[in-house]
C-alpha atoms as a PDB file:
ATOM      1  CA  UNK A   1     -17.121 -19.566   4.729  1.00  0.00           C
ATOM      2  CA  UNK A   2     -15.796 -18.441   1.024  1.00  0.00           C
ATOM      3  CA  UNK A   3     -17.644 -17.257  -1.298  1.00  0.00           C
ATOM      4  CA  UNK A   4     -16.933 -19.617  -3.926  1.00  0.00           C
ATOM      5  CA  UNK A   5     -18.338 -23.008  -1.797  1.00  0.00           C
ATOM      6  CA  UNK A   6     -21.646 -24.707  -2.751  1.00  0.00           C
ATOM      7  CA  UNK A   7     -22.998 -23.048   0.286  1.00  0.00           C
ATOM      8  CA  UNK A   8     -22.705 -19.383  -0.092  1.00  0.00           C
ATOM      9  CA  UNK A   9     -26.158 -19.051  -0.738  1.00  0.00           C
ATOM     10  CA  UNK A  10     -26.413 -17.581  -4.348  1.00  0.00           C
ATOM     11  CA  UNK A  11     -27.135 -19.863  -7.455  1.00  0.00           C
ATOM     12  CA  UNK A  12     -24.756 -19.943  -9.992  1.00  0.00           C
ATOM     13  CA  UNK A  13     -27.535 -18.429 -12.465  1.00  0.00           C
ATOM     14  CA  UNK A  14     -28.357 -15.273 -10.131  1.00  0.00           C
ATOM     15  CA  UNK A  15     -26.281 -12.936 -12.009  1.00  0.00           C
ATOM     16  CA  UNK A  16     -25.805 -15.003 -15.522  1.00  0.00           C
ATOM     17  CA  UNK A  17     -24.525 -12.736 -18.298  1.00  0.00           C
ATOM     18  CA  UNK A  18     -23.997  -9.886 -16.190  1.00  0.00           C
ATOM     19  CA  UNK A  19     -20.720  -7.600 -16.135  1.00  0.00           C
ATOM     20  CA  UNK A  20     -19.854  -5.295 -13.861  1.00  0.00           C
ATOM     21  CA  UNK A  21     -16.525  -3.363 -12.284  1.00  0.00           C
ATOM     22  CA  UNK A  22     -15.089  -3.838  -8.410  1.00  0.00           C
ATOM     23  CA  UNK A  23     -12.926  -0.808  -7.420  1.00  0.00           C
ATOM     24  CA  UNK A  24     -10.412  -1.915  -4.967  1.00  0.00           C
ATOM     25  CA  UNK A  25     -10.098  -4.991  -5.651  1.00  0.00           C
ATOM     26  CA  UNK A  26      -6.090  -5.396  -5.739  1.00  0.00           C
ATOM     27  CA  UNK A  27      -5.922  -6.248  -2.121  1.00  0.00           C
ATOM     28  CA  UNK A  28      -4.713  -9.117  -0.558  1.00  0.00           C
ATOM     29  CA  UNK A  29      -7.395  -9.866   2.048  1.00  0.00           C
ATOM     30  CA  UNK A  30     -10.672  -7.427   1.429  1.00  0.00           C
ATOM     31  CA  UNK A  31     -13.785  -6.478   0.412  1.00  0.00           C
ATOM     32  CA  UNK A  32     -13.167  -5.794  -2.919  1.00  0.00           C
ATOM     33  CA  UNK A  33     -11.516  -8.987  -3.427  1.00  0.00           C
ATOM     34  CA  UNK A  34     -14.243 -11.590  -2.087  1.00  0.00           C
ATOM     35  CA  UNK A  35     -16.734  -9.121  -4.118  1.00  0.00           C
ATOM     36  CA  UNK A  36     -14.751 -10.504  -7.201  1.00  0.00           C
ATOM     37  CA  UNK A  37     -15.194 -13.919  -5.991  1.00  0.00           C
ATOM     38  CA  UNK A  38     -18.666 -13.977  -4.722  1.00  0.00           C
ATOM     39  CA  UNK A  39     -20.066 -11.776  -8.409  1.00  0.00           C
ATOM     40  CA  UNK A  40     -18.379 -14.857 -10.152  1.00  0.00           C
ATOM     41  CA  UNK A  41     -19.712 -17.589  -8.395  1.00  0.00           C
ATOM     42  CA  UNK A  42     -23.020 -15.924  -8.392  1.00  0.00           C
ATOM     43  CA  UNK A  43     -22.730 -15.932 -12.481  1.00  0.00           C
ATOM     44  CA  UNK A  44     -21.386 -13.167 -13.345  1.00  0.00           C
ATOM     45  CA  UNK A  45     -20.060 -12.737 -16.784  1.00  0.00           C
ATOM     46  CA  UNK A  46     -17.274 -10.721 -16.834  1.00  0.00           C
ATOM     47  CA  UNK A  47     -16.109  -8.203 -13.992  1.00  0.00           C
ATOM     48  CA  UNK A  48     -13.526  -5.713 -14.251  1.00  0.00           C
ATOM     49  CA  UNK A  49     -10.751  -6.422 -11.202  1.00  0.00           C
ATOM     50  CA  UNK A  50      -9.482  -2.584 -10.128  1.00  0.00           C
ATOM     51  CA  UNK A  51      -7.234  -0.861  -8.247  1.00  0.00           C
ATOM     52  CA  UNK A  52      -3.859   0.979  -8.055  1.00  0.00           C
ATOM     53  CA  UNK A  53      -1.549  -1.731  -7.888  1.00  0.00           C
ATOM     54  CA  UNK A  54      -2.445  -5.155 -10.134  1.00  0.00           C
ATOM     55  CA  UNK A  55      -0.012  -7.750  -7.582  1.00  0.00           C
ATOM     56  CA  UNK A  56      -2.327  -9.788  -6.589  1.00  0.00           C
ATOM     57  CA  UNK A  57      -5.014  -9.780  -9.491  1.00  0.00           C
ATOM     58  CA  UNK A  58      -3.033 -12.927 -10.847  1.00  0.00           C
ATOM     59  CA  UNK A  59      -4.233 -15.054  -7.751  1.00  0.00           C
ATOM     60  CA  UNK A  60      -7.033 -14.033  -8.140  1.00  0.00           C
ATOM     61  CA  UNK A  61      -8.309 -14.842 -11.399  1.00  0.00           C
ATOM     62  CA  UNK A  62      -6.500 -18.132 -10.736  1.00  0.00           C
ATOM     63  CA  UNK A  63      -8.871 -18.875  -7.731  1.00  0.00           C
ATOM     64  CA  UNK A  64     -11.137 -17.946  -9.972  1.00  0.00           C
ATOM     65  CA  UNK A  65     -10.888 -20.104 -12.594  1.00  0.00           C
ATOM     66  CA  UNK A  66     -10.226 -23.212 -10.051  1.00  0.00           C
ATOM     67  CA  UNK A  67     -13.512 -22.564  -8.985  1.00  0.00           C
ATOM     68  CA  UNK A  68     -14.994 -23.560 -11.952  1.00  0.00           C
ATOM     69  CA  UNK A  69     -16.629 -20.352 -13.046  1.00  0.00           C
ATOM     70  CA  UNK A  70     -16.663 -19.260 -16.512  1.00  0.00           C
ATOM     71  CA  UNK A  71     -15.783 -15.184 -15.003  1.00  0.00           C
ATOM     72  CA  UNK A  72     -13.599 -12.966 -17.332  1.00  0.00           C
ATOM     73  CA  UNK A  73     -11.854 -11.652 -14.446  1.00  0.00           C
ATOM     74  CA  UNK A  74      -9.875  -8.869 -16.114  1.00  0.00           C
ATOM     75  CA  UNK A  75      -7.427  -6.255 -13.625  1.00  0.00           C
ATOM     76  CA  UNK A  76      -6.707  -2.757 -14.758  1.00  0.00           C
ATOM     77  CA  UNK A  77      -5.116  -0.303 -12.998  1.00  0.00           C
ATOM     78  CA  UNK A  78      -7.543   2.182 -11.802  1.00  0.00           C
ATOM     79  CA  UNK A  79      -7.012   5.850 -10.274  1.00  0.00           C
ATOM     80  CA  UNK A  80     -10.467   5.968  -8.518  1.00  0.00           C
ATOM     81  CA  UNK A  81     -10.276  10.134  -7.874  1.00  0.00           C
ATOM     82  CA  UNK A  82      -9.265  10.349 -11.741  1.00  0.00           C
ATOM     83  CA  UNK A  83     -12.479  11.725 -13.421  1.00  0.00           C
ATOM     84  CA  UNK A  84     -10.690  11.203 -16.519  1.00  0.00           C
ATOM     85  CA  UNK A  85      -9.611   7.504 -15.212  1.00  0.00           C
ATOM     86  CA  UNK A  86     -13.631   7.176 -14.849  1.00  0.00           C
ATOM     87  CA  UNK A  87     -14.531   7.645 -18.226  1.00  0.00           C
ATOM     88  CA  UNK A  88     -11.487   5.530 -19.458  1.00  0.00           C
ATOM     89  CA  UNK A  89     -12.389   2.394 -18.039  1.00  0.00           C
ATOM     90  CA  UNK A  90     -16.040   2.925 -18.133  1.00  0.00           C
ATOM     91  CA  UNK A  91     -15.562   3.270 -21.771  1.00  0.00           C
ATOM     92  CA  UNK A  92     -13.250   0.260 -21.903  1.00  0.00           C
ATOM     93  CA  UNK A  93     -16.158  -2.051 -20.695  1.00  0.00           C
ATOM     94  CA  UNK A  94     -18.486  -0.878 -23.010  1.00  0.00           C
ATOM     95  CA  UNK A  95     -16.544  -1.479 -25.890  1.00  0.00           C
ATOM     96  CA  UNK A  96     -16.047  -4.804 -25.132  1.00  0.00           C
ATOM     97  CA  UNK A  97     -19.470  -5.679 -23.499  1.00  0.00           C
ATOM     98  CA  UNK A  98     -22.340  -3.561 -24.663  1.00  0.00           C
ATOM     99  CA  UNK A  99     -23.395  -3.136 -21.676  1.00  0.00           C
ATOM    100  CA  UNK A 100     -22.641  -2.070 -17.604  1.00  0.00           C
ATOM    101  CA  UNK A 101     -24.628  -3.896 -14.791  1.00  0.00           C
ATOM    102  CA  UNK A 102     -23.216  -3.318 -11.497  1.00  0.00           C
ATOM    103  CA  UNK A 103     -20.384  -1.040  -9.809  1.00  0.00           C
ATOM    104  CA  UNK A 104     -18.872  -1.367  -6.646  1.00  0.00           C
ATOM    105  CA  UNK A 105     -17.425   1.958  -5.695  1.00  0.00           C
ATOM    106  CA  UNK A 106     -15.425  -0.070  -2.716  1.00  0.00           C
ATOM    107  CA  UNK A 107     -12.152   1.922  -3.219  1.00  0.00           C
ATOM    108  CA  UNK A 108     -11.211   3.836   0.333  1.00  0.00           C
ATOM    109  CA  UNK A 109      -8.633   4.019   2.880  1.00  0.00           C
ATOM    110  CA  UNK A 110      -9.095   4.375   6.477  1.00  0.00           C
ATOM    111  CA  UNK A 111      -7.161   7.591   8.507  1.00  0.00           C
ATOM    112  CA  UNK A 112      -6.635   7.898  12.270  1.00  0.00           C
ATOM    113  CA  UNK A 113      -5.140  11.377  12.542  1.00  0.00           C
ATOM    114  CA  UNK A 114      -5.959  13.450  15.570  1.00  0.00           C
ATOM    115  CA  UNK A 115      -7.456  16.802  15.553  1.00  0.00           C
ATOM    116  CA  UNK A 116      -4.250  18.748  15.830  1.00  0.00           C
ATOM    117  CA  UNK A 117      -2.307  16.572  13.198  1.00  0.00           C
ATOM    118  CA  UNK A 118      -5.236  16.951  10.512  1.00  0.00           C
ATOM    119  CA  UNK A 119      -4.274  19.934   8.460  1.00  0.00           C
ATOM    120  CA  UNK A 120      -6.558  20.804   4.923  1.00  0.00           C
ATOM    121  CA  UNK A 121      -4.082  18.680   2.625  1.00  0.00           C
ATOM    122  CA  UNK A 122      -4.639  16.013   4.833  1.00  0.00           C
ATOM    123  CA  UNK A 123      -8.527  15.893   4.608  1.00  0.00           C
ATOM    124  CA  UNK A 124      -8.619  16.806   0.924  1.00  0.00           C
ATOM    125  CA  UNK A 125      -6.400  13.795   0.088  1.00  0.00           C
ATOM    126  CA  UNK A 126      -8.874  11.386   2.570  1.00  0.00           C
ATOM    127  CA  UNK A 127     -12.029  13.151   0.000  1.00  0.00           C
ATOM    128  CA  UNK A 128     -10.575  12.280  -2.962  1.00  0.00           C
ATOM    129  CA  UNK A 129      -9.903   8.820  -2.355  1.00  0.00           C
ATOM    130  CA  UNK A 130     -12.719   7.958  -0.942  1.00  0.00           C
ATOM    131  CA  UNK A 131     -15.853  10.990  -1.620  1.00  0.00           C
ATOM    132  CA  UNK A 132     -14.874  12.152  -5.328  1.00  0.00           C
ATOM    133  CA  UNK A 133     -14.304   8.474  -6.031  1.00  0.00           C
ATOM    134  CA  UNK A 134     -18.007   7.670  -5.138  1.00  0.00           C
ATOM    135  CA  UNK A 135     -19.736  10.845  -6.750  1.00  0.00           C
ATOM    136  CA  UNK A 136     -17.374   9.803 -10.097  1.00  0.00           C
ATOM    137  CA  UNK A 137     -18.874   6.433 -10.182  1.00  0.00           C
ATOM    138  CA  UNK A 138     -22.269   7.669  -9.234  1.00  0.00           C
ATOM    139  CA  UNK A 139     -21.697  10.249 -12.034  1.00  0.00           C
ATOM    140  CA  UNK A 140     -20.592   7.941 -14.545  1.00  0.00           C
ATOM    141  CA  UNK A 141     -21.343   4.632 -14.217  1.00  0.00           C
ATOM    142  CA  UNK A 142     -25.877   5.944 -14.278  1.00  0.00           C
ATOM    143  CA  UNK A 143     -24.593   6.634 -17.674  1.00  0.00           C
ATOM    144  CA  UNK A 144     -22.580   3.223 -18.588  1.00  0.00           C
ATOM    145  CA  UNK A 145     -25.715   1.746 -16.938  1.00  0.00           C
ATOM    146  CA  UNK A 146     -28.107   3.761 -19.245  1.00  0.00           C
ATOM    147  CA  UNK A 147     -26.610   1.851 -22.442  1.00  0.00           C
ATOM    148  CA  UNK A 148     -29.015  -0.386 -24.564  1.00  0.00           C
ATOM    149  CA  UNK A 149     -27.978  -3.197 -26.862  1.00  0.00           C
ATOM    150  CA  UNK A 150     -29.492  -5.995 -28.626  1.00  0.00           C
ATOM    151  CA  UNK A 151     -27.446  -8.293 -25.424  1.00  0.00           C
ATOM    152  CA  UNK A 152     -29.454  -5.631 -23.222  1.00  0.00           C
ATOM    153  CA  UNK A 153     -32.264  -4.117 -24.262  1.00  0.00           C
ATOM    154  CA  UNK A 154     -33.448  -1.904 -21.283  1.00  0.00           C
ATOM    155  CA  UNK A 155     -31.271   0.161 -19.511  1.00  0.00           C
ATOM    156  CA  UNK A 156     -30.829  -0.138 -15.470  1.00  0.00           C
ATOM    157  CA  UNK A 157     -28.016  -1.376 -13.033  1.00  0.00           C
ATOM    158  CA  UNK A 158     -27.334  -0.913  -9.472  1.00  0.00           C
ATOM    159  CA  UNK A 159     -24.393   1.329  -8.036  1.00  0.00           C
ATOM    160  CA  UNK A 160     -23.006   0.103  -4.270  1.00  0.00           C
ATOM    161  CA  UNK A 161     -21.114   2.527  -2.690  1.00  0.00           C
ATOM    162  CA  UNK A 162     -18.590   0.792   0.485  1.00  0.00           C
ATOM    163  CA  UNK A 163     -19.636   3.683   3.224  1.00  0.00           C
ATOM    164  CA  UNK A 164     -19.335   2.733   7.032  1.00  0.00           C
ATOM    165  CA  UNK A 165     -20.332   2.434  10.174  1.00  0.00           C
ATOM    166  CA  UNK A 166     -18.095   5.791  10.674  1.00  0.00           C
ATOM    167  CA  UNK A 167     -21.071   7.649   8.824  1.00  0.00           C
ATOM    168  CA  UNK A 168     -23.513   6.902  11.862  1.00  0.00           C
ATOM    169  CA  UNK A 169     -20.360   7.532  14.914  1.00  0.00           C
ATOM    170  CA  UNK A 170     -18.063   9.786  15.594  1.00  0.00           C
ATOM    171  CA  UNK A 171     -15.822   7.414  17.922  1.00  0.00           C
ATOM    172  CA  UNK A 172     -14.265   5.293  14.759  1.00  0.00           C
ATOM    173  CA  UNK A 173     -11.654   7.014  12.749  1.00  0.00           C
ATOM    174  CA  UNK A 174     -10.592  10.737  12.670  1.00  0.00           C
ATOM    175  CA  UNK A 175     -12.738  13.689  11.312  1.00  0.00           C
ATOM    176  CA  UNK A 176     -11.113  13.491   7.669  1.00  0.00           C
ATOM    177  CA  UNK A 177     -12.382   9.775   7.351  1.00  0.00           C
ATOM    178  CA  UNK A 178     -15.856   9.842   9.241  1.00  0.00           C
ATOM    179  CA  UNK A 179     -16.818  12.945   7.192  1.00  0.00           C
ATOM    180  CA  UNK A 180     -15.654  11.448   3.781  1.00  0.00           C
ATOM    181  CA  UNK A 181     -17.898   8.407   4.751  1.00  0.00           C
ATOM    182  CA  UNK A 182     -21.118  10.569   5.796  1.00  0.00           C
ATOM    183  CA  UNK A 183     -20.783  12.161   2.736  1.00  0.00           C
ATOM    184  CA  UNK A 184     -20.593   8.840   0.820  1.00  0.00           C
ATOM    185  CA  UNK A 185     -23.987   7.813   2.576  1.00  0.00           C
ATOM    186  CA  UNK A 186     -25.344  11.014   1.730  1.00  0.00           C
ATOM    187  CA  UNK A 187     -24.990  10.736  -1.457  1.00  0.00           C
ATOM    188  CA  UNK A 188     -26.790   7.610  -1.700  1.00  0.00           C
ATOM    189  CA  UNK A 189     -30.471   8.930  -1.357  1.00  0.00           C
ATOM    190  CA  UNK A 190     -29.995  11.752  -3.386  1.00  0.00           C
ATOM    191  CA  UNK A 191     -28.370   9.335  -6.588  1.00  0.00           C
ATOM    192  CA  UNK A 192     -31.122   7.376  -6.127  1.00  0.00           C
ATOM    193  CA  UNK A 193     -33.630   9.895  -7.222  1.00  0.00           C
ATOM    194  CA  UNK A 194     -31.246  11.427  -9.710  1.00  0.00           C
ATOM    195  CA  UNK A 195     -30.967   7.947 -11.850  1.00  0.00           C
ATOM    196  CA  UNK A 196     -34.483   6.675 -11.182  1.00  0.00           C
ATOM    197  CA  UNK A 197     -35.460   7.800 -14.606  1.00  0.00           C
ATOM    198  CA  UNK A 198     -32.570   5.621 -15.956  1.00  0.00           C
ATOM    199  CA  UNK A 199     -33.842   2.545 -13.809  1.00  0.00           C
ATOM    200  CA  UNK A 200     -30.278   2.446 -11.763  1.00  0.00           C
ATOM    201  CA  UNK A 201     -30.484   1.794  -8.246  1.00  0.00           C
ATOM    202  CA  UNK A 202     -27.815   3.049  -5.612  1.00  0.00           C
ATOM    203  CA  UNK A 203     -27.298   1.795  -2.422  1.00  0.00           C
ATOM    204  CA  UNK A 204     -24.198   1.953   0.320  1.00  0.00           C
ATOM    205  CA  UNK A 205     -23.170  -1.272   2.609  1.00  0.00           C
ATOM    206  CA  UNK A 206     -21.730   0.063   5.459  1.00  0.00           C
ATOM    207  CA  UNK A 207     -19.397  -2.301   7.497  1.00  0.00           C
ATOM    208  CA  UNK A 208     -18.158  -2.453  10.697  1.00  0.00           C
ATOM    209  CA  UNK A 209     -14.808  -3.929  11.561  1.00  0.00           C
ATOM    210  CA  UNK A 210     -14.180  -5.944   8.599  1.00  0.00           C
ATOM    211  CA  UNK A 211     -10.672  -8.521   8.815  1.00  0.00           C
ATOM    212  CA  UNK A 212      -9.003  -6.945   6.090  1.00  0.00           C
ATOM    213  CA  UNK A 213      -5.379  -5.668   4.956  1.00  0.00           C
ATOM    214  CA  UNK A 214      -7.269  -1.975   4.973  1.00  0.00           C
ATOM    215  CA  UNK A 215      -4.864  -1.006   7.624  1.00  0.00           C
ATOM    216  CA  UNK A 216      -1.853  -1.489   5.300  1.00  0.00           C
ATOM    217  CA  UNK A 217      -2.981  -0.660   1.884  1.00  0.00           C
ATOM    218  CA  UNK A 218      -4.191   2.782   3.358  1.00  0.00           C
ATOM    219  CA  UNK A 219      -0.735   2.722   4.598  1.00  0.00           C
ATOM    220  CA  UNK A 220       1.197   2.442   1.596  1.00  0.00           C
ATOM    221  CA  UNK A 221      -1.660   3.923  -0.313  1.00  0.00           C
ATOM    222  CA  UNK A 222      -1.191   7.985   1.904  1.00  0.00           C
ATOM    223  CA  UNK A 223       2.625   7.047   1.452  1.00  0.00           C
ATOM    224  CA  UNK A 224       2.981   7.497  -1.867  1.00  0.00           C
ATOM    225  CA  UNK A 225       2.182   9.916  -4.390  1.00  0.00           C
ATOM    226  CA  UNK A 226      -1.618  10.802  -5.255  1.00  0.00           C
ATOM    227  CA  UNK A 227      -2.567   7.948  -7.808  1.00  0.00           C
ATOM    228  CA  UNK A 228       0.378   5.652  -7.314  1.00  0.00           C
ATOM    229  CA  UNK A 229       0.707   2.610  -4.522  1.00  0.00           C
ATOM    230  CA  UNK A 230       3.232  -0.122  -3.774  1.00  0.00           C
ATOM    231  CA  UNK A 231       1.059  -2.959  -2.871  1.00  0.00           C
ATOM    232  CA  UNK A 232       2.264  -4.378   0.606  1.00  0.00           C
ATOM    233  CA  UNK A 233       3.601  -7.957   1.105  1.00  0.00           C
ATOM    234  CA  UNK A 234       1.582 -10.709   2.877  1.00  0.00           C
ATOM    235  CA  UNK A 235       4.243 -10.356   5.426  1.00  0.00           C
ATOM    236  CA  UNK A 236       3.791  -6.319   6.082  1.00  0.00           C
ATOM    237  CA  UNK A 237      -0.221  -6.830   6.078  1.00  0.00           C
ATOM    238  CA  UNK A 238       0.177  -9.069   8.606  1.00  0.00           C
ATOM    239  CA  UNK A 239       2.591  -7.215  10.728  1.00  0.00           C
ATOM    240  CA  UNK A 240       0.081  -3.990  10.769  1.00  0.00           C
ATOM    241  CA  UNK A 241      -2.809  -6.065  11.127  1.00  0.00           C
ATOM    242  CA  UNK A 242      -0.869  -7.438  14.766  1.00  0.00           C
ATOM    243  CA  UNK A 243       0.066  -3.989  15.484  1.00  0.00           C
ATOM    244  CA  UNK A 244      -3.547  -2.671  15.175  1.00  0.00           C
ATOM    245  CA  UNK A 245      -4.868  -5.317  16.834  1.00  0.00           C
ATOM    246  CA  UNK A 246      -7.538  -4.582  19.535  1.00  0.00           C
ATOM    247  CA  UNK A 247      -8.027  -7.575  22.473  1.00  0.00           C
ATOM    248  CA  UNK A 248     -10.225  -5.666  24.232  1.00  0.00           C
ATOM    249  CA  UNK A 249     -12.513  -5.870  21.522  1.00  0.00           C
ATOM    250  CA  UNK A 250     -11.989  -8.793  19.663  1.00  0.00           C
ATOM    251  CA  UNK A 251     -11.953 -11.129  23.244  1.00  0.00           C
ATOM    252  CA  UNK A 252     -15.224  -9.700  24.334  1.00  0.00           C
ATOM    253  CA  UNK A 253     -18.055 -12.282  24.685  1.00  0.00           C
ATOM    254  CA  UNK A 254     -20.879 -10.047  22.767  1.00  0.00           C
ATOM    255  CA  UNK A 255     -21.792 -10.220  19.203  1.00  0.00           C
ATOM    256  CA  UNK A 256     -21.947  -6.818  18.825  1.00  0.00           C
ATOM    257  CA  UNK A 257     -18.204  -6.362  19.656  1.00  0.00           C
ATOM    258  CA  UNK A 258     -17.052  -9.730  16.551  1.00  0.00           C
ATOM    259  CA  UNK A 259     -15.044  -8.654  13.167  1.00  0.00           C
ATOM    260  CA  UNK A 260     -16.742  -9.289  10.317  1.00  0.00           C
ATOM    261  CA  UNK A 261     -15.380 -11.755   7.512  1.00  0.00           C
ATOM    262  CA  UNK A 262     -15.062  -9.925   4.126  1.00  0.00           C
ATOM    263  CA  UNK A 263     -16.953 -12.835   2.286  1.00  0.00           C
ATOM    264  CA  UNK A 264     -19.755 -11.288   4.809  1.00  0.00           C
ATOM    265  CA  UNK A 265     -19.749  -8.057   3.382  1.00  0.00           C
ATOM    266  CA  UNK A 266     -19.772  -9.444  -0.428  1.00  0.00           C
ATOM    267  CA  UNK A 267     -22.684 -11.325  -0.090  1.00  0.00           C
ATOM    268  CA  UNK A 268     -24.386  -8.073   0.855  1.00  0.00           C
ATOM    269  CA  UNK A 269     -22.858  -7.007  -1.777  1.00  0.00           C
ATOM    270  CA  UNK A 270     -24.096  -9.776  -4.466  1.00  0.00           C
ATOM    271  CA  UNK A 271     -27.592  -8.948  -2.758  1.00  0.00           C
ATOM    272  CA  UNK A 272     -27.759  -5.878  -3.954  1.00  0.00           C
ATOM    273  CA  UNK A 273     -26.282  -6.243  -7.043  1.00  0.00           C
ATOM    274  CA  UNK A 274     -29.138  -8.927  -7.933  1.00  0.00           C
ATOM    275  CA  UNK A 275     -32.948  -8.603  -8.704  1.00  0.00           C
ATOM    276  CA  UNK A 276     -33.286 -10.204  -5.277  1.00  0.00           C
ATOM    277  CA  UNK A 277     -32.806  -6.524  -3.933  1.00  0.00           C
ATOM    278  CA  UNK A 278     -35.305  -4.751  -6.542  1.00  0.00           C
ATOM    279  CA  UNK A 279     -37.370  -3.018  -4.186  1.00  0.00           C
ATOM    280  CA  UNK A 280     -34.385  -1.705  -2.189  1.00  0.00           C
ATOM    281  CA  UNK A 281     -32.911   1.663  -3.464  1.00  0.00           C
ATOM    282  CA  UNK A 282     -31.680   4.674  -1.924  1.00  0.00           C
ATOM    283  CA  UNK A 283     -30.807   2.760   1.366  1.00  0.00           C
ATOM    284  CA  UNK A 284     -27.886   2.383   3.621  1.00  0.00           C
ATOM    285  CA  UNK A 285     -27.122  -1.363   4.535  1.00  0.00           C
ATOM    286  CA  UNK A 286     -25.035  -0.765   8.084  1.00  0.00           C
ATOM    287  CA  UNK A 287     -23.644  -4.231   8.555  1.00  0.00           C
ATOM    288  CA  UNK A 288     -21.956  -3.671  11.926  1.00  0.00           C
ATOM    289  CA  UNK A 289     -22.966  -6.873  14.042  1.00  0.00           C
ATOM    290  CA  UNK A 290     -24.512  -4.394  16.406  1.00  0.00           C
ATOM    291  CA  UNK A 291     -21.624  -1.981  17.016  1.00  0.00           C
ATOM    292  CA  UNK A 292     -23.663   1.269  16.383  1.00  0.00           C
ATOM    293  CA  UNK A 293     -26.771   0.384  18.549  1.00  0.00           C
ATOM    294  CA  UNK A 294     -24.360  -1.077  21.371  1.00  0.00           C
ATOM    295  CA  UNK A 295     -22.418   2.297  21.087  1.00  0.00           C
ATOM    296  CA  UNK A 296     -19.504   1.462  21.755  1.00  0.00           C
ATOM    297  CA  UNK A 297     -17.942   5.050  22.056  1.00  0.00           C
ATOM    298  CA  UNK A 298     -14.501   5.679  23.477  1.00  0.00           C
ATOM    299  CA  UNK A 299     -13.227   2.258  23.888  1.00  0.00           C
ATOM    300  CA  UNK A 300     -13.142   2.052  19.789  1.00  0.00           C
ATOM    301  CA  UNK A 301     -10.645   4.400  19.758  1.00  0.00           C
ATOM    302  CA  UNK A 302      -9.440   4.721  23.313  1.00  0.00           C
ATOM    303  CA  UNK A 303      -8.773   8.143  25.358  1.00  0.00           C
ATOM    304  CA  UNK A 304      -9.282  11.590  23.508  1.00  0.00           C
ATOM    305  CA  UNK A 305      -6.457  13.908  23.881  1.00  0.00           C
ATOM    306  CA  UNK A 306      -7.687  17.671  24.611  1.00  0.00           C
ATOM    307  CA  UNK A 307      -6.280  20.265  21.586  1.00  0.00           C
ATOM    308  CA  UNK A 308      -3.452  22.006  22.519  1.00  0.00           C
ATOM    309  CA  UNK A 309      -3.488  25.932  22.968  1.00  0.00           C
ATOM    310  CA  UNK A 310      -2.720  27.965  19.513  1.00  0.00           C
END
């Protein structure tokens, strides 16, 4: 089901006049990317398109437009750890809009180091990308969401932080990536008490196995130089998305054990960017299809190797 179709569920009028910014959004296939989609169809006025590499923003704002929304789609290039990249673009919208509704901190990549091959670098560059990033926007955006203007005349806004299921398991990822996403829950409940006097709510979806090109843009993303990516081809997602394929789990017959579609995740998202999610603040949505309660332990990530002696 996309987003965009008559039957996603959210009237066109739900988030009319709104404008808002979706980090991570450069992907080919992801959350960040049906976010885009799904804010627009669900009225959004303008939303600001993010991420490291702008290759596939074009197609996007196309399918945008073709849908018939009125969106301002517009892409920047976005350094998510950069505090000073932060107050850039956060300053950028409010110079052109007056005014800062949502912000999906959805920026991450996904590590599967062991134990032994995790040194301190190593962790430190998984925090950046994907703790700092969140406690920036947090930091940040309360205040772009604090701004009054005759187009806004209260201030208020909701923050939506892209955690996962990681921050309730142990068995998904490695330590450097399952600790960065605890922390991003964390975070959550305390925000939400920090920018209650400034009316902005702050909540974290946190998805299971989502059918994305995660697995490739984290890739290219740890590659590369801090800050700087080389968005991969349709052709290289889909060989790493084969390559990290799991039968075992994707053939099983329980609910618990289907991927997600990332149009899923963005209505969630849309949700809780809306007034339909007013009374919900300070929570953590885990959107796993049951993975958690089923625990599904070892066979996520298959035998654990015992640490070899120092």
């Amino acid at each position: 089901m996309s987003p965009m179709s008559a039957d996603s569920g959210f009237s066109p009028k739900l988030l009319a006049g709104k404008v808002g910014l979706v980090t991570g959004a450069g992907t080919p296939k992801g959350i960040g990317r049906s976010l885009v989609l799904a804010l627009a169809a669900a009225g959004a006025r303008a939303v600001y398109a993010t991420d490291l590499s702008l290759t596939n923003i074009p197609s996007l704002q196309k399918e945008v437009r073709e849908s018939g929304s009125s969106c301002e789609v517009h892409g920047e290039v976005f350094d998510v750890a950069s505090e000073e990249q932060t107050i850039r673009i956060l300053k950028q919208v409010l110079d052109k809009y007056q005014r800062l509704d949502f912000y999906f901190a959805n920026a991450g990549v996904v590590s599967f180091k062991s134990l032994e091959d995790t040194d301190a670098t190593w962790f430190n560059r998984i925090a950046a990308i994907n703790q700092r990033s969140c406690f920036l926007a947090i930091r940040y955006a309360g205040h772009g969401m604090s701004v009054v203007s005759p187009d806004k005349p209260n201030p208020g806004g909701s923050i939506v932080l892209t955690s996962s299921m990681a921050a309730s398991t142990g068995s998904v990822a490695d330590i450097a990536y399952t600790t960065s996403k605890a922390a991003v829950s964390g975070m959550v409940q305390c925000a939400s008490v920090q920018l209650s006097a400034n009316f902005v709510r702050v909540n974290a979806m946190e998805p299971g196995f989502v059918k994305t090109s995660i697995m490739a843009t984290s890739m290219a993303a740890l590659e590369g130089e801090p800050g700087q990516i080389k968005s991969p081809s349709e052709e290289e997602v889909r060989r790493v998305q084969e390559a990290s394929a799991r039968p075992d789990l994707t053939s099983s017959p329980y609910y618990y054990a289907r991927m997600s579609e990332p149009d899923e995740m963005a209505r969630i998202g849309v949700f809780l960017a809306s007034d339909l999610s007013a009374a919900i603040n300070g929570q953590r949505i885990l959107a796993d299809c049951g993975k958690v309660a089923a625990a599904f332990g070892e066979s996520v990530i298959g035998p654990i190797q015992p640490l070899e002696r120092l």
